[in-house]
N, C-alpha and C. Protein backbone atom coordinates (compact mmCIF):
# COMPACT_ATOMS: atom_id res chain seq x y z
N UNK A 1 0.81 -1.19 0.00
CA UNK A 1 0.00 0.00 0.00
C UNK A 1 0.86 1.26 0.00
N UNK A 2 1.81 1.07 0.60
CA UNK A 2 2.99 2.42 0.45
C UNK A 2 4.23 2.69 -0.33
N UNK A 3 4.11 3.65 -0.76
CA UNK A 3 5.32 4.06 -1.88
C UNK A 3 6.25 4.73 -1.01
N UNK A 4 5.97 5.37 -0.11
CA UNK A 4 6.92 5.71 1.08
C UNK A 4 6.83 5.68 2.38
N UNK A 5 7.11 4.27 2.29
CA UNK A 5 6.92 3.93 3.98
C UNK A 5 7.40 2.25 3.83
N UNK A 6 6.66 1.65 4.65
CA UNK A 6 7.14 0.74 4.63
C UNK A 6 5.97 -0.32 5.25
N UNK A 7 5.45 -1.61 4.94
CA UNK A 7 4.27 -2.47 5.45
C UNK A 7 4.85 -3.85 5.50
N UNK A 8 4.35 -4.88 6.31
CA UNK A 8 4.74 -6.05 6.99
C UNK A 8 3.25 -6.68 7.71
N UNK A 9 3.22 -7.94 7.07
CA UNK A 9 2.23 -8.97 8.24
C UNK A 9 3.10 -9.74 8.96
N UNK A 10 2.13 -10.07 9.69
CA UNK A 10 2.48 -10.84 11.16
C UNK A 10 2.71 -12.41 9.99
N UNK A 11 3.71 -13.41 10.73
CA UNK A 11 3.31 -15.03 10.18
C UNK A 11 2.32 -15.43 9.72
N UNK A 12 1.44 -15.26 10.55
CA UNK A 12 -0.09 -15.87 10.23
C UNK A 12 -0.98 -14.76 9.28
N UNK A 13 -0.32 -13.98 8.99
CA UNK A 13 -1.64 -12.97 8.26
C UNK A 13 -2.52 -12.33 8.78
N UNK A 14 -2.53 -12.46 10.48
CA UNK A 14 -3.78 -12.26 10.94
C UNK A 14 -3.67 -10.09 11.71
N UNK A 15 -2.16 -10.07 11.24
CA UNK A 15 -1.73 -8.59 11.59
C UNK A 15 -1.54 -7.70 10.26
N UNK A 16 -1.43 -6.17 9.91
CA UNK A 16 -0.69 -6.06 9.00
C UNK A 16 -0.73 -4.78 9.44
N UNK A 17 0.61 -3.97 9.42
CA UNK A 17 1.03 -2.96 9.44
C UNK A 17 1.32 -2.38 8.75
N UNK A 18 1.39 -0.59 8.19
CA UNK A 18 1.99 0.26 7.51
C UNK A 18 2.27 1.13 8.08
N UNK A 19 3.46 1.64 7.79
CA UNK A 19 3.77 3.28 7.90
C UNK A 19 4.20 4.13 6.79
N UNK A 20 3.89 5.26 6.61
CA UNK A 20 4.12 6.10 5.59
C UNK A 20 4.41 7.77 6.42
N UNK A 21 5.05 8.17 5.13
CA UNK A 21 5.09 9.62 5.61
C UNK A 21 4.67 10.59 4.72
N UNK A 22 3.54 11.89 4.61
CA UNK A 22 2.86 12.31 3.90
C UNK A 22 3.36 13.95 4.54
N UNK A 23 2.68 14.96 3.48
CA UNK A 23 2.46 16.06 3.38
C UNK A 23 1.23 16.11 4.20
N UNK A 24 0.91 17.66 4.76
CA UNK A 24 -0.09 17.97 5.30
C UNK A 24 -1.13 17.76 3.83
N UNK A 25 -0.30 18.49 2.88
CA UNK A 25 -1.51 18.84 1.94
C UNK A 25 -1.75 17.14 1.16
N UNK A 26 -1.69 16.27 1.55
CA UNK A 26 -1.81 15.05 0.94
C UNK A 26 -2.14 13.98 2.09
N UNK A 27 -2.87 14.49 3.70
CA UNK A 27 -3.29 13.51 3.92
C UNK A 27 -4.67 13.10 4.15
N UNK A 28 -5.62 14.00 3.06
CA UNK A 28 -7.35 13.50 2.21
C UNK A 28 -6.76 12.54 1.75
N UNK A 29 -5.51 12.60 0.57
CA UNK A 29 -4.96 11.40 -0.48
C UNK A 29 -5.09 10.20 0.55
N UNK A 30 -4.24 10.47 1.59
CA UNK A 30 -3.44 9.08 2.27
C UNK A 30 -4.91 8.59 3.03
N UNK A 31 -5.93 9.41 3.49
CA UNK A 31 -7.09 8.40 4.26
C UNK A 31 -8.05 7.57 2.92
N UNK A 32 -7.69 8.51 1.65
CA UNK A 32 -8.54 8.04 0.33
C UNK A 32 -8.29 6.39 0.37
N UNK A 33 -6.60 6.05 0.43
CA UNK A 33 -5.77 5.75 -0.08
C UNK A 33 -5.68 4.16 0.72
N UNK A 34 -6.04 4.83 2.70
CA UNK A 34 -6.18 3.51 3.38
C UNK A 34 -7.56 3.11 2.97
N UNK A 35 -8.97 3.93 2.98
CA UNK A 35 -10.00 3.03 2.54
C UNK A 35 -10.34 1.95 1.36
N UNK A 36 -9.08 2.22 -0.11
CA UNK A 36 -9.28 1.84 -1.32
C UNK A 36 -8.43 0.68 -0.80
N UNK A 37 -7.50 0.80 0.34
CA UNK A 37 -6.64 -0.59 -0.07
C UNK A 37 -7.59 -1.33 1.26
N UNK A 38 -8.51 -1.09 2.25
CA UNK A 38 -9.13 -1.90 2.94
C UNK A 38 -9.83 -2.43 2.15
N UNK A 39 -10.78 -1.78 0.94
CA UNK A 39 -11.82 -2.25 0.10
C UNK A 39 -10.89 -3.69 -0.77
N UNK A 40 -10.01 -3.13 -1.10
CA UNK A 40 -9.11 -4.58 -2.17
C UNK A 40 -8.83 -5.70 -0.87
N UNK A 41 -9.06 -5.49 -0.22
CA UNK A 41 -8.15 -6.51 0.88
C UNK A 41 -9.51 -7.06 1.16
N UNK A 42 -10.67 -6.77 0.74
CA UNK A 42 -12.13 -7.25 1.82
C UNK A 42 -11.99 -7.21 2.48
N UNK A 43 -11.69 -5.63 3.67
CA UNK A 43 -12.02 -5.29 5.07
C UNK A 43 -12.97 -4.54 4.99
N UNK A 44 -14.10 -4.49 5.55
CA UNK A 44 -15.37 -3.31 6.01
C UNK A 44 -14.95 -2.87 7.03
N UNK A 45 -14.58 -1.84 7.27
CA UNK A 45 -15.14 -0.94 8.70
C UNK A 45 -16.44 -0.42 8.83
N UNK A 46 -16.81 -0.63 10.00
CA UNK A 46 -18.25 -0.26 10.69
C UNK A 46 -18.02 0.92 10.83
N UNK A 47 -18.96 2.13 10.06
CA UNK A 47 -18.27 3.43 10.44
C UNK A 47 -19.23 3.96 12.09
N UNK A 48 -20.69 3.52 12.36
CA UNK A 48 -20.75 3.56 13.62
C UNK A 48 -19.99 3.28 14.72
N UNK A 49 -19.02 2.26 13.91
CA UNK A 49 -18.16 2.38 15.95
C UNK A 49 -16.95 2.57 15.71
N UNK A 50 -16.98 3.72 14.90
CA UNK A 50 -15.70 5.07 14.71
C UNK A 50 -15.32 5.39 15.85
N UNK A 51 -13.90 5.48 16.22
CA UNK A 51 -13.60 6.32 17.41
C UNK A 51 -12.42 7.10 17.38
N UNK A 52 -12.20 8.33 17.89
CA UNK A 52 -11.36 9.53 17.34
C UNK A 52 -10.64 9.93 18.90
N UNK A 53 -9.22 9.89 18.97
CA UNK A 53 -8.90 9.96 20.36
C UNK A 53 -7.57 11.29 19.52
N UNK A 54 -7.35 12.29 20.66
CA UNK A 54 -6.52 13.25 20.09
C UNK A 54 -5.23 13.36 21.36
N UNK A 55 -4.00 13.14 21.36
CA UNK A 55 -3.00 13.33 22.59
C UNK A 55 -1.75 13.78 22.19
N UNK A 56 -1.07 13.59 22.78
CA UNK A 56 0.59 13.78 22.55
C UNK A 56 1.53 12.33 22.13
N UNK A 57 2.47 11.81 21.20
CA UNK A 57 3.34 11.74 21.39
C UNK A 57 5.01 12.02 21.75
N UNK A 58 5.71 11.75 22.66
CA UNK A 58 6.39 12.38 22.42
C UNK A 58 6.91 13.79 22.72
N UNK A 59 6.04 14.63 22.73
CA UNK A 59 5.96 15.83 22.42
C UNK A 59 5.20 16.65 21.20
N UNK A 60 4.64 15.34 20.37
CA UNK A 60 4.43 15.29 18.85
C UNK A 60 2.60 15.53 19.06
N UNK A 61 2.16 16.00 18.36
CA UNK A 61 0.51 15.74 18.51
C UNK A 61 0.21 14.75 17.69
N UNK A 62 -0.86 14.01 18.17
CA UNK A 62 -1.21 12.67 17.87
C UNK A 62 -2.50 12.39 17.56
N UNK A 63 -2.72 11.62 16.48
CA UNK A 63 -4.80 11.77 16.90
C UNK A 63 -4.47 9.94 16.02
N UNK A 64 -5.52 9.00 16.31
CA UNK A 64 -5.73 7.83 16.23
C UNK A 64 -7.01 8.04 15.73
N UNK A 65 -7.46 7.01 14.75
CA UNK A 65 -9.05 6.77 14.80
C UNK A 65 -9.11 5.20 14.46
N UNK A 66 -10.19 4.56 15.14
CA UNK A 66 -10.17 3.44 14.86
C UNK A 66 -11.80 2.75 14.76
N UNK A 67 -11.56 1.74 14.19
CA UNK A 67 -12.92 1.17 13.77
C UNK A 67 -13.06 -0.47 14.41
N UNK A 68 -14.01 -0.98 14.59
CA UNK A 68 -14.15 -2.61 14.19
C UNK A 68 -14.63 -2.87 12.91
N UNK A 69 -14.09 -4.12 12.34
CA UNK A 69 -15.21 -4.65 11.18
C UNK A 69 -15.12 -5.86 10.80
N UNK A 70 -14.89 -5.95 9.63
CA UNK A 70 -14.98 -7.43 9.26
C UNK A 70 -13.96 -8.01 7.95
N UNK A 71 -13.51 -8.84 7.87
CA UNK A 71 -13.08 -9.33 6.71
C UNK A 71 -13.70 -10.86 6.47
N UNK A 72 -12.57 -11.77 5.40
CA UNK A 72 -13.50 -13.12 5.13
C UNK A 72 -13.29 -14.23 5.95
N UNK A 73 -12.19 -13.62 6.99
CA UNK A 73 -12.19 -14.60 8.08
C UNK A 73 -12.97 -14.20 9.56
N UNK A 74 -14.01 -12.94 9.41
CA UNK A 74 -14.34 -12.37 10.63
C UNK A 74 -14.14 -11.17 10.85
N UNK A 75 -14.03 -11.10 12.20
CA UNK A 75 -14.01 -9.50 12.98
C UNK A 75 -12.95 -9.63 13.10
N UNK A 76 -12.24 -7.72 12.74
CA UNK A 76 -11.38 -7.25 12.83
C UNK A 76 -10.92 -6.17 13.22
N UNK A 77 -9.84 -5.07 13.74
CA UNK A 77 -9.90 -4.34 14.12
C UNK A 77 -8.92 -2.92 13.40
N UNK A 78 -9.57 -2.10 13.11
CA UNK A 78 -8.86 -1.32 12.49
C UNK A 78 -8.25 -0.22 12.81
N UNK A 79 -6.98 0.41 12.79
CA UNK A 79 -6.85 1.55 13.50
C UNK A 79 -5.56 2.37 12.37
N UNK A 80 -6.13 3.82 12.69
CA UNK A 80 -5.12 4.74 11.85
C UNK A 80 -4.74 5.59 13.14
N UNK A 81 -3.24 6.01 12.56
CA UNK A 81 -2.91 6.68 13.92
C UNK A 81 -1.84 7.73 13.02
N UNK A 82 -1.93 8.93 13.36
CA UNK A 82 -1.30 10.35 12.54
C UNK A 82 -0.60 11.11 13.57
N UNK A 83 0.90 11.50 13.30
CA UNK A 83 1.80 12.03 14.36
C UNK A 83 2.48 12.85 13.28
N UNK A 84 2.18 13.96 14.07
CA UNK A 84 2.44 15.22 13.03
C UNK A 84 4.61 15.37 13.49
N UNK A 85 5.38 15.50 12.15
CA UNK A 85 6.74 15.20 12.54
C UNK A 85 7.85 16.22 12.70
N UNK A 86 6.86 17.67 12.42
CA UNK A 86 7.46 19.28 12.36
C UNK A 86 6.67 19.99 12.92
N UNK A 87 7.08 20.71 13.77
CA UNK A 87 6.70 21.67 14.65
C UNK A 87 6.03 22.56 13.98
N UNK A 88 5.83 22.74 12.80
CA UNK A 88 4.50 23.19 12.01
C UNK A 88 3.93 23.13 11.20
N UNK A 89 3.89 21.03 12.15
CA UNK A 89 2.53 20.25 10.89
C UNK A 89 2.82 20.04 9.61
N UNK A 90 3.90 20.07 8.87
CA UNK A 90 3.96 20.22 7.57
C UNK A 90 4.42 18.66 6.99
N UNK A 91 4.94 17.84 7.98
CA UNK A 91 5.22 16.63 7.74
C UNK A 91 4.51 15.69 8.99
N UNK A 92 3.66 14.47 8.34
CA UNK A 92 3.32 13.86 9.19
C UNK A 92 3.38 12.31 8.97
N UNK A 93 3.15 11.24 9.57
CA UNK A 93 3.84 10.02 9.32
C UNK A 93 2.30 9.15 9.67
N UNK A 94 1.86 8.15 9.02
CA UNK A 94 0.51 7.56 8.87
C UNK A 94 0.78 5.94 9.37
N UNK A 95 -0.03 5.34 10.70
CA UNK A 95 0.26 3.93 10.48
C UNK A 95 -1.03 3.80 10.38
N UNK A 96 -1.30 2.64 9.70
CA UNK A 96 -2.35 1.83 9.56
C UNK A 96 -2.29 0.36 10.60
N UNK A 97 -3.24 0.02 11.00
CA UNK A 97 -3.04 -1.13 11.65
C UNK A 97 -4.42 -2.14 11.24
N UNK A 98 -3.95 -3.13 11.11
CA UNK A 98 -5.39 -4.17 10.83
C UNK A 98 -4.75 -5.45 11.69
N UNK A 99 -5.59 -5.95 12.45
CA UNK A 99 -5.69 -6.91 13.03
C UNK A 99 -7.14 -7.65 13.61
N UNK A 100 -6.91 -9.12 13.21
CA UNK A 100 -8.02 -10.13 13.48
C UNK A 100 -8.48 -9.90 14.77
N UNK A 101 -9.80 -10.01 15.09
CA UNK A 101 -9.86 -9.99 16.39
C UNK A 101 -9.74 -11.16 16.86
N UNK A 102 -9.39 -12.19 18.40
CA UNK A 102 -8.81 -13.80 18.30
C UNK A 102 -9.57 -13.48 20.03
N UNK A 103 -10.41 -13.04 19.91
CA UNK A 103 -11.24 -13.85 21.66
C UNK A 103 -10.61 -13.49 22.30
N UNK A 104 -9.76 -11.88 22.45
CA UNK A 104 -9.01 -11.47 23.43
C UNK A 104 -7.56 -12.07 24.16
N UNK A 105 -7.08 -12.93 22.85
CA UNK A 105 -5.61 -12.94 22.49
C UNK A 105 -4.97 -12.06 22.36
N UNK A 106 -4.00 -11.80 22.76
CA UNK A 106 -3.05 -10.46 22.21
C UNK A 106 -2.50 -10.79 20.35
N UNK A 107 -2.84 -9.91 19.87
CA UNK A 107 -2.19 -9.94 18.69
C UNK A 107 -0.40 -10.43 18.53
């Protein structure tokens, strides 16, 4: 999914990570960009149980949003998380996270 960044699954498939690093003015592109590659992958997110949390990393401002949903093996859990990387916002770095949900296994 990334041309600049970098993505990895877990052994089993049941994780998959990305990170990228984007422009302010290009990250409409980059959320366009995680929904088109959830849609190819057959993940749904439930957009009712959207959730939007805003904090610090670091020192860095931070905002997460995350979803549950589904793919063809089940429920899954989705989460984007945005950490702005210049003190004025102009560079920011995107992970994506997808993981199976497993009955309160740790991933």
């Amino acid at each position: 999914m990334t041309d600049d960044g970098i993505e990895g699954n877990s052994p089993d498939a049941g994780t998959y990570i990305s990170f990228d690093i984007a422009g302010i003015e290009d990250m409409e592109q980059v959320m366009t960009d995680v929904f088109a590659f959830l849609e190819e992958n057959g993940v749904t997110a439930d957009p009712g149980a959207q959730k939007e949390t805003e904090d610090e990393l670091n020192g860095m401002p931070f905002q997460s949003i995350e979803w549950k949903g589904t793919d063809k093996d089940g429920p899954v859990s989705i989460g984007v998380g945005i950490v702005a990387l210049s003190a004025d916002g102009d560079r920011h770095h995107r992970l994506l996270g997808v993981d199976r949900d497993r009955g309160g296994e740790p991933a």
